[in-house]
PDB file of N, CA and C in Angstrom:
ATOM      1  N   UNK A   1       7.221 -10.261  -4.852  1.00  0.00           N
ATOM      2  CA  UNK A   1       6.638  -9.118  -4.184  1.00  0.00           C
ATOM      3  C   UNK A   1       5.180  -8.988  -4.608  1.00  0.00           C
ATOM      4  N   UNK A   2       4.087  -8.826  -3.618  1.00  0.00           N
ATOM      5  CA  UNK A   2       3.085  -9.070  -4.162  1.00  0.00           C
ATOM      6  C   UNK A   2       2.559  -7.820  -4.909  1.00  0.00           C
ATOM      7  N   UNK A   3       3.249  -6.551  -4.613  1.00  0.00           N
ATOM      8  CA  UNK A   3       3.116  -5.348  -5.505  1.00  0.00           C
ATOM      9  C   UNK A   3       3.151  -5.323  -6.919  1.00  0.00           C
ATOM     10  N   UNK A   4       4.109  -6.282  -7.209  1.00  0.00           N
ATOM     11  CA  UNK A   4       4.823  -6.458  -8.689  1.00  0.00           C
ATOM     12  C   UNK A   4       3.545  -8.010  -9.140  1.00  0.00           C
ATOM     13  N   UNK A   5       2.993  -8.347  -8.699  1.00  0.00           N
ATOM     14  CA  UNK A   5       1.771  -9.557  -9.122  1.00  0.00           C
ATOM     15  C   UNK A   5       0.496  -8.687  -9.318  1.00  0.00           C
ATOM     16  N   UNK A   6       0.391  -7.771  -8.229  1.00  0.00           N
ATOM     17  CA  UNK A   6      -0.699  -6.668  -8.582  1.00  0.00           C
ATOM     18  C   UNK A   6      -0.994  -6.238  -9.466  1.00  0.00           C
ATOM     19  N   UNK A   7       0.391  -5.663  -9.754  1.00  0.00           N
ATOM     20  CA  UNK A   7       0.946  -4.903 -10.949  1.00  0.00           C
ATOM     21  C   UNK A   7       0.280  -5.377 -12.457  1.00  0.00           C
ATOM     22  N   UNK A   8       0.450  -6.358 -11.941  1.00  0.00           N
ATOM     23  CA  UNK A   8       0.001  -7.038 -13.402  1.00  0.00           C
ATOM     24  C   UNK A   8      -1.120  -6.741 -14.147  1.00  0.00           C
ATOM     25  N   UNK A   9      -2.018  -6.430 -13.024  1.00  0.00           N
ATOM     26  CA  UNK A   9      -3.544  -5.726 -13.065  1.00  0.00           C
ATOM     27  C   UNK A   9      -3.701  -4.912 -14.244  1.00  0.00           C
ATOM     28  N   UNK A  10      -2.997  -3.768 -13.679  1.00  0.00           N
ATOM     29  CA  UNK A  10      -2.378  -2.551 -14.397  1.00  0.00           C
ATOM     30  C   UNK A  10      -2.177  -2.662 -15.805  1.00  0.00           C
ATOM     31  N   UNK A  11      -0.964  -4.060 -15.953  1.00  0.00           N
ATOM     32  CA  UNK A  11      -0.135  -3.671 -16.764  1.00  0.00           C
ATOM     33  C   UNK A  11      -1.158  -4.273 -18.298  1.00  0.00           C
ATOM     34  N   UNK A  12      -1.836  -5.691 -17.723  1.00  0.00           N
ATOM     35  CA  UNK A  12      -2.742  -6.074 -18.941  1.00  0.00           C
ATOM     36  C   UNK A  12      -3.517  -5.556 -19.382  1.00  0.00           C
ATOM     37  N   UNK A  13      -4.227  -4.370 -18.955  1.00  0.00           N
ATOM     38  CA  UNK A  13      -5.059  -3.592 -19.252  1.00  0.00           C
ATOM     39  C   UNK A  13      -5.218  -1.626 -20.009  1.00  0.00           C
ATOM     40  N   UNK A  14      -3.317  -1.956 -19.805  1.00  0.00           N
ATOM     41  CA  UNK A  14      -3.178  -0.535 -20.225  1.00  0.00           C
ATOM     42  C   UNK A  14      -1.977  -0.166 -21.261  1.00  0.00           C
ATOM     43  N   UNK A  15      -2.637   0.494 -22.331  1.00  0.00           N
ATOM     44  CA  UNK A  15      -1.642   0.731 -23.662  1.00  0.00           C
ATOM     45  C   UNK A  15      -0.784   2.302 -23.091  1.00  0.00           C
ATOM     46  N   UNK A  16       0.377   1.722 -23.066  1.00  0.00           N
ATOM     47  CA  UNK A  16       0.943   2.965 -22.657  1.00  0.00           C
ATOM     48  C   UNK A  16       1.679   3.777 -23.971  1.00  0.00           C
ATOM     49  N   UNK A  17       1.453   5.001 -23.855  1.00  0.00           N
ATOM     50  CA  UNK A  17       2.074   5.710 -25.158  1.00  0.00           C
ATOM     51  C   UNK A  17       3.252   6.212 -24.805  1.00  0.00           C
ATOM     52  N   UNK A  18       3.674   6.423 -23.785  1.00  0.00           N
ATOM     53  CA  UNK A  18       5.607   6.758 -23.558  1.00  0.00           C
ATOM     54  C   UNK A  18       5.946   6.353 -22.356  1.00  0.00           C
ATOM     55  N   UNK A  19       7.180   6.240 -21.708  1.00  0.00           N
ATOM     56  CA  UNK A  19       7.707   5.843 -20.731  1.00  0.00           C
ATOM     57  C   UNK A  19       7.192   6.771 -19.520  1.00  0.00           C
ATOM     58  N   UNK A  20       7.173   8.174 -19.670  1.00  0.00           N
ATOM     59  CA  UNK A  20       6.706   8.975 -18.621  1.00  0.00           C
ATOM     60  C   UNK A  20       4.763   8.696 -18.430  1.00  0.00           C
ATOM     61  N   UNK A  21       4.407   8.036 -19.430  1.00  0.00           N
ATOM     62  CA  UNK A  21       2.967   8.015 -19.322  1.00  0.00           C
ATOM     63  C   UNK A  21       2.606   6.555 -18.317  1.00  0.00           C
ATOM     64  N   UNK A  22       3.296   5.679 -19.099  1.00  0.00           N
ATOM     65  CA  UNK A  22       3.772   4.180 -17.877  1.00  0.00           C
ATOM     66  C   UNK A  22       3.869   4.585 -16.504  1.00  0.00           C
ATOM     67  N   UNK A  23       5.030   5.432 -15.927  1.00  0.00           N
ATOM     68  CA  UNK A  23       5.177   5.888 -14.889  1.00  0.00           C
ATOM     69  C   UNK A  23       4.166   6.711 -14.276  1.00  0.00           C
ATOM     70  N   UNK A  24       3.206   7.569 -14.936  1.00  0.00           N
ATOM     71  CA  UNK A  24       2.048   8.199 -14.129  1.00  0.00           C
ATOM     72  C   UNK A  24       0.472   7.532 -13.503  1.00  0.00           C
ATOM     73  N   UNK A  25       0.457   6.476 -14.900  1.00  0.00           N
ATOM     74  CA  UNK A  25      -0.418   5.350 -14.838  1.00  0.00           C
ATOM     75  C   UNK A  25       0.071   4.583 -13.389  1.00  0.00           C
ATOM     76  N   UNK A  26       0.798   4.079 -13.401  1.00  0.00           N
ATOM     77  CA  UNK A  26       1.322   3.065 -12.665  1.00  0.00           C
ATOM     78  C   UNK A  26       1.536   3.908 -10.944  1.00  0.00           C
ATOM     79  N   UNK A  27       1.780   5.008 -11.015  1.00  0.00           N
ATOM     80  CA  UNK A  27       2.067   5.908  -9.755  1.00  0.00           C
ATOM     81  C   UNK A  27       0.610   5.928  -9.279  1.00  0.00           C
ATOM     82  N   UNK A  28      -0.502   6.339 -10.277  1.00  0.00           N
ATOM     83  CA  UNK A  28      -2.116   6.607  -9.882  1.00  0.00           C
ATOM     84  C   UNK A  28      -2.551   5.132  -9.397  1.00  0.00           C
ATOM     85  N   UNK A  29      -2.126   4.163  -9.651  1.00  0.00           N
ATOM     86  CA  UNK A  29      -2.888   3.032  -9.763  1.00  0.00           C
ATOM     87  C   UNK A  29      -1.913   2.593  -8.558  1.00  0.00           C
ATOM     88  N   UNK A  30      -0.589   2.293  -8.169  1.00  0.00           N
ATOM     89  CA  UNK A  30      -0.196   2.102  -7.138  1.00  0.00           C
ATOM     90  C   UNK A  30      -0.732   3.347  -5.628  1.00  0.00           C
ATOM     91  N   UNK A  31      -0.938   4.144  -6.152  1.00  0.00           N
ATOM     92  CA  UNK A  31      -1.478   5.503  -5.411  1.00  0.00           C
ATOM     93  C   UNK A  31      -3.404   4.754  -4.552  1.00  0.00           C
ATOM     94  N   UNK A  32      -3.927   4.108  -5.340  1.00  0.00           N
ATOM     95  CA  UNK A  32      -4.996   3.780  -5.501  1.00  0.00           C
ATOM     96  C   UNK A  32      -5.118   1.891  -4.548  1.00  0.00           C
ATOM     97  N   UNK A  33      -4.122   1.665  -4.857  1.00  0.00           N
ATOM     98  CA  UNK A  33      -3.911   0.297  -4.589  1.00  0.00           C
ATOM     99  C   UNK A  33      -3.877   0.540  -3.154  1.00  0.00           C
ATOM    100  N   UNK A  34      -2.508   1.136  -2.785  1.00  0.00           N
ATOM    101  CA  UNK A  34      -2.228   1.288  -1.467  1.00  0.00           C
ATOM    102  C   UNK A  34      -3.377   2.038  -0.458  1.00  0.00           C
ATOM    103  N   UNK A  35      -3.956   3.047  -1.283  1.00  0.00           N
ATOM    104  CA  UNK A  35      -4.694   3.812  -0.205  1.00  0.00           C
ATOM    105  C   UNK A  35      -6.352   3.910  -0.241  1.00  0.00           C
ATOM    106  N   UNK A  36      -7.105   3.380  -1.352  1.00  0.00           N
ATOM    107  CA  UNK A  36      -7.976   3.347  -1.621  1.00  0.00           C
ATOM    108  C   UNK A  36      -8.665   1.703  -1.514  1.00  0.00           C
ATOM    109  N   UNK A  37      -8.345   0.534  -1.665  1.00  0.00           N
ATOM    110  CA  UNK A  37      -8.786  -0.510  -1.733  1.00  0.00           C
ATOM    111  C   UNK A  37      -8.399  -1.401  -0.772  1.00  0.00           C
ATOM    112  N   UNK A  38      -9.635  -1.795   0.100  1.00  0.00           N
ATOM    113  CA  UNK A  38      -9.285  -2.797   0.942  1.00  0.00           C
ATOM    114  C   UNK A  38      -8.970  -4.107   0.834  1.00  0.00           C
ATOM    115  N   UNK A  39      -7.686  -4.409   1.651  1.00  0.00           N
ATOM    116  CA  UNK A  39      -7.493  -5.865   1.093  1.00  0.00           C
ATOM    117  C   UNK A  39      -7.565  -6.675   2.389  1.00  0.00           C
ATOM    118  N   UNK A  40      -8.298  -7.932   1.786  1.00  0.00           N
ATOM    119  CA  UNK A  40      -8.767  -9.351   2.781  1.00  0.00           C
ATOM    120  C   UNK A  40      -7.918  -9.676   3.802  1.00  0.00           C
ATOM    121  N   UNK A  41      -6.830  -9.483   3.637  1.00  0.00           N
ATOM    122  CA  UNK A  41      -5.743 -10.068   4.152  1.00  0.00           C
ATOM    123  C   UNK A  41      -5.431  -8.921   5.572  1.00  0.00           C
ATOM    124  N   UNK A  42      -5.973  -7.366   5.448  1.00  0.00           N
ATOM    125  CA  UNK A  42      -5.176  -6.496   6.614  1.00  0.00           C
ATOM    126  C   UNK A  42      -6.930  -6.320   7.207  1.00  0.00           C
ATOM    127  N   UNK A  43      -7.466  -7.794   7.283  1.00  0.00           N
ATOM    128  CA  UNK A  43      -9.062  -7.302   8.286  1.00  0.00           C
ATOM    129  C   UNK A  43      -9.622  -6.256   7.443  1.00  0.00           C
ATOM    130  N   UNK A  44      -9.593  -6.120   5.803  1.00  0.00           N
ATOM    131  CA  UNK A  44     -10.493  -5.668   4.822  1.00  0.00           C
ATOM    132  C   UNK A  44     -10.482  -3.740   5.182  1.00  0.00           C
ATOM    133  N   UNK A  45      -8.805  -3.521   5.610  1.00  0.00           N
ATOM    134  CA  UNK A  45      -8.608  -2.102   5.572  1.00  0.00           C
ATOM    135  C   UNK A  45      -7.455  -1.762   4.494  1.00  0.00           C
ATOM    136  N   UNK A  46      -7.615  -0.745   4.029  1.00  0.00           N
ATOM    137  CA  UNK A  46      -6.443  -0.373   3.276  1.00  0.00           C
ATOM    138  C   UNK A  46      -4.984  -0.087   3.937  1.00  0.00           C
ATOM    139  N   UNK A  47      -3.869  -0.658   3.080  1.00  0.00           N
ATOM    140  CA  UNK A  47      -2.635  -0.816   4.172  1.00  0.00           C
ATOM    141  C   UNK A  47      -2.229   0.573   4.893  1.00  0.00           C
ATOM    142  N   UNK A  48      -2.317   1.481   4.295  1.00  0.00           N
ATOM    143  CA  UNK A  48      -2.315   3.005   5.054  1.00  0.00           C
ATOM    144  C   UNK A  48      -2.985   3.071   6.607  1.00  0.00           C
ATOM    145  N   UNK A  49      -4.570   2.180   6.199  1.00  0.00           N
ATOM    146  CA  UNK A  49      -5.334   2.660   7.602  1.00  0.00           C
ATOM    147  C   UNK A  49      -4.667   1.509   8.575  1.00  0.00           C
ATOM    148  N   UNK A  50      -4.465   0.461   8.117  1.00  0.00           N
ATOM    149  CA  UNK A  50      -3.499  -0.650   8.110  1.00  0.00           C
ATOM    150  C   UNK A  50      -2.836  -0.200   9.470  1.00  0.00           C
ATOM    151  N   UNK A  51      -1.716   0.218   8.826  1.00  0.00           N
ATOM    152  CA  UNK A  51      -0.452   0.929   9.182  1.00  0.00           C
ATOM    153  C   UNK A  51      -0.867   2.002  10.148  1.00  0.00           C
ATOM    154  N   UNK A  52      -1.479   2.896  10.175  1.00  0.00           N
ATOM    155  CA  UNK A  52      -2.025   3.290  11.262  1.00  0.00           C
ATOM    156  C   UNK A  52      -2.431   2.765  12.407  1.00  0.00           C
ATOM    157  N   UNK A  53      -3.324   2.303  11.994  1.00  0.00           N
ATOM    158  CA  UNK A  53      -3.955   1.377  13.151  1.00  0.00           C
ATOM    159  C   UNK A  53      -3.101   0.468  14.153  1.00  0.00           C
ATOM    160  N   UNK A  54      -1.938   0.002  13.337  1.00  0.00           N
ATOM    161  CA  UNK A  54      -1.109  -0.580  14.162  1.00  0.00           C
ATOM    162  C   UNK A  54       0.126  -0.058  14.966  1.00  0.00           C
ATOM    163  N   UNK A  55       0.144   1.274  14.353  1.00  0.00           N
ATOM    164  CA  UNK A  55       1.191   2.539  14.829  1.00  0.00           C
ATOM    165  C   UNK A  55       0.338   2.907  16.202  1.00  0.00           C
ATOM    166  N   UNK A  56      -0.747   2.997  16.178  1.00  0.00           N
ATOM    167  CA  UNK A  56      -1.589   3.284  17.112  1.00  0.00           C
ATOM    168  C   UNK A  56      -1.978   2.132  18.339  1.00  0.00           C
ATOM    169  N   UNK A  57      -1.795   1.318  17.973  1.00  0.00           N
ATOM    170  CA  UNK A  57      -2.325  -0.228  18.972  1.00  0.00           C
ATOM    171  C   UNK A  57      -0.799  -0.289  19.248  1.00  0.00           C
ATOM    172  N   UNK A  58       0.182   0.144  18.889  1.00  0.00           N
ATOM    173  CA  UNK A  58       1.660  -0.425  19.793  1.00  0.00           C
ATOM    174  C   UNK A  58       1.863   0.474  20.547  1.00  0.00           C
ATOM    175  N   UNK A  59       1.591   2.157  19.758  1.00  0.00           N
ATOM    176  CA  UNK A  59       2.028   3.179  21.031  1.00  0.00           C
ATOM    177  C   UNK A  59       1.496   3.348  22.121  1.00  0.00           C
ATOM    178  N   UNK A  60      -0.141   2.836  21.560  1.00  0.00           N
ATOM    179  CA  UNK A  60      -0.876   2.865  23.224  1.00  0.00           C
ATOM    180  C   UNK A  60      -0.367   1.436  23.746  1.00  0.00           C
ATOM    181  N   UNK A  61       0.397   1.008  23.565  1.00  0.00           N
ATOM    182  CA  UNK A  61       0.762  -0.739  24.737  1.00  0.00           C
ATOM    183  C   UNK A  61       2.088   0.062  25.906  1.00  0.00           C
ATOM    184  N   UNK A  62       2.450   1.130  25.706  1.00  0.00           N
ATOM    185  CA  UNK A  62       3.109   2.073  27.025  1.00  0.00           C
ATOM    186  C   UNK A  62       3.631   1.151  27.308  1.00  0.00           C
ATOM    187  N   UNK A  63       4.177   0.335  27.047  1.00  0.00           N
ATOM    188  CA  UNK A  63       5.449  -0.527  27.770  1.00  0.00           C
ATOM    189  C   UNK A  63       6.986  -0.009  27.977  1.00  0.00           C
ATOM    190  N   UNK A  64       6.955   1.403  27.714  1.00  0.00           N
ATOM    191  CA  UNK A  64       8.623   1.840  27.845  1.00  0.00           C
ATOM    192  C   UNK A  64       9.247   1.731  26.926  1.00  0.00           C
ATOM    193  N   UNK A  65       8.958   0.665  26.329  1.00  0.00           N
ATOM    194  CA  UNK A  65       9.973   0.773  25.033  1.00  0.00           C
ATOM    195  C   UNK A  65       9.302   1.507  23.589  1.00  0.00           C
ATOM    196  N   UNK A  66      11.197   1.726  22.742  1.00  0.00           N
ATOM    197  CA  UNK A  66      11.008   2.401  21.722  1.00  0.00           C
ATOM    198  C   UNK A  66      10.030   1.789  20.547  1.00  0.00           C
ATOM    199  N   UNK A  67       9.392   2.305  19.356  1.00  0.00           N
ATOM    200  CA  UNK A  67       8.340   1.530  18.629  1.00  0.00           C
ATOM    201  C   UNK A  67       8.998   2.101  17.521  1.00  0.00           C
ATOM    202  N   UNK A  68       8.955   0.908  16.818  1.00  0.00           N
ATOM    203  CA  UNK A  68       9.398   1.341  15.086  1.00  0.00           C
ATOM    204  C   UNK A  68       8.789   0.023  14.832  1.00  0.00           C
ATOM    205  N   UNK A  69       7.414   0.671  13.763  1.00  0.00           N
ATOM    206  CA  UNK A  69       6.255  -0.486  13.379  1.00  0.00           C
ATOM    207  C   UNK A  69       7.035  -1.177  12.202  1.00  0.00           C
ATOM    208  N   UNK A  70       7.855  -0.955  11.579  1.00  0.00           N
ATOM    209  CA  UNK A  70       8.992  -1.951  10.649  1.00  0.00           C
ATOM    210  C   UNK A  70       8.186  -2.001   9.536  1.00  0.00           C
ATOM    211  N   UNK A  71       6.875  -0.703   9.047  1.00  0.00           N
ATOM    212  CA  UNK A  71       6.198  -0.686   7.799  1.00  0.00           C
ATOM    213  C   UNK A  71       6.730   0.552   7.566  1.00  0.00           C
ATOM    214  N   UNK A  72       7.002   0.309   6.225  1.00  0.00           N
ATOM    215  CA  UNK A  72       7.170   1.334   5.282  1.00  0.00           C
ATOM    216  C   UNK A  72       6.844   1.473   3.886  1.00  0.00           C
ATOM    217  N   UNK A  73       6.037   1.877   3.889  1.00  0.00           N
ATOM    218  CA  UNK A  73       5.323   2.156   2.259  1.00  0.00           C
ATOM    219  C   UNK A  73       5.946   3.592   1.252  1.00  0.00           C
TER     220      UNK A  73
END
């Protein structure tokens, strides 16, 4: 999962002092990942605007049928 390779980012760089502190670190920085930093790979948008954008380019294709963009973050 390339979340959990990301992750790694995170994880080499940060002394965590308890399990709930791991989990807030890691929530801000996945928080940050997903919605703040563009990645190369989605045309250099963040997967949120991502995900939008493509929620938006299928509903306007009005072809009748139902749309479920099959992203879920």
């Amino acid at each position: 999962m390339v979340l959990l390779l990301h992750n790694a980012e995170c994880l080499n760089e940060t002394l965590f002092a308890s399990l709930p502190h791991a989990r807030a670190v890691l929530e801000a920085w996945r928080a940050d990942y997903n919605g703040v930093r563009p990645h190369s790979a989605l045309a250099n948008l963040t997967p949120e605007a991502f995900r939008a954008r493509h929620i938006a380019v299928a509903a306007s294709a009005g072809n009748g049928q139902n749309f479920n963009p099959g992203l879920y973050l």
